[in-house]
Protein backbone atom coordinates (compact mmCIF):
# COMPACT_ATOMS: atom_id res chain seq x y z
CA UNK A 1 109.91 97.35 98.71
CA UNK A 2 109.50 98.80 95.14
CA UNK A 3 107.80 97.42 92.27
CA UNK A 4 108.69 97.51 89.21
CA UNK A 5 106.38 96.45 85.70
CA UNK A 6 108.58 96.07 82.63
CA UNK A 7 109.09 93.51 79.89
CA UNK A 8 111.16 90.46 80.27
CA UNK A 9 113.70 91.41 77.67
CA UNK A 10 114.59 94.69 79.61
CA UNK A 11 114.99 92.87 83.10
CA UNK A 12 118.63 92.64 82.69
CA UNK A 13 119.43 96.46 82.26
CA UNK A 14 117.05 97.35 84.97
CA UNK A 15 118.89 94.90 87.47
CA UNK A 16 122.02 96.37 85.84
CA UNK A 17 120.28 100.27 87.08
CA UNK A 18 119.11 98.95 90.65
CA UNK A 19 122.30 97.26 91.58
CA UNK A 20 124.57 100.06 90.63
CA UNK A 21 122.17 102.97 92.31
CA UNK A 22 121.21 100.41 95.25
CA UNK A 23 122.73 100.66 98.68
CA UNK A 24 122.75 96.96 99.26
CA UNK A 25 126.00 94.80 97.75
CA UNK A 26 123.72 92.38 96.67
CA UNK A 27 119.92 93.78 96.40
CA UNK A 28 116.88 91.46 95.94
CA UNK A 29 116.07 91.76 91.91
CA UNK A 30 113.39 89.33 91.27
CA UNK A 31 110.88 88.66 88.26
CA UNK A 32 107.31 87.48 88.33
CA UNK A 33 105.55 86.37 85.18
CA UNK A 34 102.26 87.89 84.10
CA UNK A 35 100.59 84.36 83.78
CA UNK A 36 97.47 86.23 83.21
CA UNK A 37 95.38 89.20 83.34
CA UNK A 38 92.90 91.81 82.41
CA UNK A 39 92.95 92.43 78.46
CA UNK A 40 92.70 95.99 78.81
CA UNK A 41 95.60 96.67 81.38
CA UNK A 42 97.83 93.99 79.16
CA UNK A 43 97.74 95.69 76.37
CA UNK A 44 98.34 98.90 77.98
CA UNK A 45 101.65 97.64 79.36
CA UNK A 46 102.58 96.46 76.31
CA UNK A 47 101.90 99.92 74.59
CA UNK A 48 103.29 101.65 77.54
CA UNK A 49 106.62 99.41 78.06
CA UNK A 50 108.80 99.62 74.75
CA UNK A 51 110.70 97.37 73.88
CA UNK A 52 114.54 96.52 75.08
CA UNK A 53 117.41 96.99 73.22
């Protein structure tokens, strides 16, 4: 199991990265949403997490 934080608009080329470097044909790529959360640590990730392409 590895976790993974990133935005939403940069899910898609880090599935792209997993599946080609993965051992599995079909490896499980899922997304949670952040519903909520300490203000502090959320706007860390957003300073910390730039933004996708």
């Amino acid at each position: 199991l590895m976790i993974v934080k990133t935005r939403l608009d940069r899910l898609s080329e880090l599935a792209k990265e997993v599946k080609a470097r993965h051992s599995y044909t079909v490896p499980e790529v899922v997304a949670l949403p952040i519903v909520a959360g300490l203000e502090d640590y959320l706007r860390w990730l957003d300073e910390a997490v730039p933004l996708g392409p």
